[in-house]
C-alpha atoms as a PDB file:
ATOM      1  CA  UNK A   1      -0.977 -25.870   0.193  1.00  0.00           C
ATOM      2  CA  UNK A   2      -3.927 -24.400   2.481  1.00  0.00           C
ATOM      3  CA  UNK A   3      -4.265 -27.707   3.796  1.00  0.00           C
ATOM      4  CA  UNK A   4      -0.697 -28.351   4.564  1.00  0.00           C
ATOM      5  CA  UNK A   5      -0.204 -25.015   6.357  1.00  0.00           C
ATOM      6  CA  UNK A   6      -3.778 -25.388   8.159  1.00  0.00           C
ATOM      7  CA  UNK A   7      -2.432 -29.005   9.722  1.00  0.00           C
ATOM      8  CA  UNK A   8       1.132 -28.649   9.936  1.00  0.00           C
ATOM      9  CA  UNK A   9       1.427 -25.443  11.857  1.00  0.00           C
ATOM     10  CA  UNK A  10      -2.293 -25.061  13.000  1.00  0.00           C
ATOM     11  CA  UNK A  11      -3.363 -21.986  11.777  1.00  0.00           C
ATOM     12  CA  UNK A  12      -4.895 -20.397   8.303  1.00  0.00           C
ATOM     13  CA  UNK A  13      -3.424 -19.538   5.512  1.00  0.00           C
ATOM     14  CA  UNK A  14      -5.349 -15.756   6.685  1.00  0.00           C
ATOM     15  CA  UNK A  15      -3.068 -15.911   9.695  1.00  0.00           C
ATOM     16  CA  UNK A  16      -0.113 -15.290   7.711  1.00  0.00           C
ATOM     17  CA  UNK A  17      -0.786 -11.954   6.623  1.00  0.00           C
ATOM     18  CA  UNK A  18      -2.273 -11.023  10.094  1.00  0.00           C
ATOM     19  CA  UNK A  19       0.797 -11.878  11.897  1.00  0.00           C
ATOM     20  CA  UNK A  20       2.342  -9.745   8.680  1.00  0.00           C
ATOM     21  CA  UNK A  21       0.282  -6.652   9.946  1.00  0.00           C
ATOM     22  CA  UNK A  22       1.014  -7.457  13.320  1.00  0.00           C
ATOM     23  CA  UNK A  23       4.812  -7.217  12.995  1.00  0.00           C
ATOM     24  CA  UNK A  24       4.692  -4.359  10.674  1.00  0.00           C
ATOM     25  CA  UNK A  25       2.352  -2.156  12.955  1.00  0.00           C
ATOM     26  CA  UNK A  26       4.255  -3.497  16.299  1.00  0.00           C
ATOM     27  CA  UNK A  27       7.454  -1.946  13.999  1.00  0.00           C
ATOM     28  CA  UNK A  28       5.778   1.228  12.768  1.00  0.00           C
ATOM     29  CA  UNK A  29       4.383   2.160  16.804  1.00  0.00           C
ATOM     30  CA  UNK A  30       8.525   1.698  17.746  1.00  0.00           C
ATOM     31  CA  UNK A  31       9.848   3.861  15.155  1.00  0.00           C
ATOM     32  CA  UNK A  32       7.288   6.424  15.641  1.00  0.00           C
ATOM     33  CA  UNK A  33       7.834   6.477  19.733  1.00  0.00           C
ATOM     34  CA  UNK A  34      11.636   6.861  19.095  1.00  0.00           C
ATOM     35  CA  UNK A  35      11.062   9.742  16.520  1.00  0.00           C
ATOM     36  CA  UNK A  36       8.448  11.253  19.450  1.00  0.00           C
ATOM     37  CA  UNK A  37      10.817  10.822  22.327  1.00  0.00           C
ATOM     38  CA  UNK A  38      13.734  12.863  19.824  1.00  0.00           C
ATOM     39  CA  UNK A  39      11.271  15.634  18.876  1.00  0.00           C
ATOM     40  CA  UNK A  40      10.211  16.075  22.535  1.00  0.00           C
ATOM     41  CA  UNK A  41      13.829  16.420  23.879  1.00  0.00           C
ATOM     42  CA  UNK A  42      14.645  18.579  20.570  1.00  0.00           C
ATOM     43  CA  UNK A  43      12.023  20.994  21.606  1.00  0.00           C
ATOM     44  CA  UNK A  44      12.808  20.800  25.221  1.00  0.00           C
ATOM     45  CA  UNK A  45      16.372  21.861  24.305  1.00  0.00           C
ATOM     46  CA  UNK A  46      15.327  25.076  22.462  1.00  0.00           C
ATOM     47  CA  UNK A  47      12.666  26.283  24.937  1.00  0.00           C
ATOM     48  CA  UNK A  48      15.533  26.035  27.609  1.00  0.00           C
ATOM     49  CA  UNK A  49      17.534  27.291  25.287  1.00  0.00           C
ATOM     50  CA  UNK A  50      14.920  30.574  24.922  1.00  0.00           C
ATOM     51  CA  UNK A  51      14.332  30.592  28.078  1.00  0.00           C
ATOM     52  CA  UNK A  52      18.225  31.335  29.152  1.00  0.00           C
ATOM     53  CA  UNK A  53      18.060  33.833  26.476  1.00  0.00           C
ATOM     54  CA  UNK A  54      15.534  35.670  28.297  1.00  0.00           C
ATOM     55  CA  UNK A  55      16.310  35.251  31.568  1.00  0.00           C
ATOM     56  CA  UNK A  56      20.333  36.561  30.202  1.00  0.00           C
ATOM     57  CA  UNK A  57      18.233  39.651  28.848  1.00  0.00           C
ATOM     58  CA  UNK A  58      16.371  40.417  32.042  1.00  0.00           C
ATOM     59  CA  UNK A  59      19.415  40.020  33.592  1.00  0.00           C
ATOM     60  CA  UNK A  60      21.726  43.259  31.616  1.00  0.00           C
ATOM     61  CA  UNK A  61      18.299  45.357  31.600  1.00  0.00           C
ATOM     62  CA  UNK A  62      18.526  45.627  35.452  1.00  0.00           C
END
């Protein structure tokens, strides 16, 4: 089988689970830059949200 694999497609039989890693890190760096970019616009959202708050109470004290 190592043979076949190492003469039909030109690569180890090792390869295989490299390009396995590969694909599963290239898969865990997307989800984790989507969850990232959700978190940042989450927090951005309640700081703004905060922020009005104050600015509202500043606002009524004067």
């Amino acid at each position: 089988m190592h043979e076949y694999f190492h003469t039909r497609f030109g690569f180890c039989l090792w390869d295989v689970g490299a390009l396995a890693v590969l694909v599963l890190m290239v898969a865990i760096l997307i989800v984790h830059t989507v969850r990232q970019s959700k978190r940042e616009r989450d927090f951005e959202d309640e700081l703004s949200a905060q922020m009005a708050e104050q600015n509202v109470g500043r606002k009524t004290e004067n």
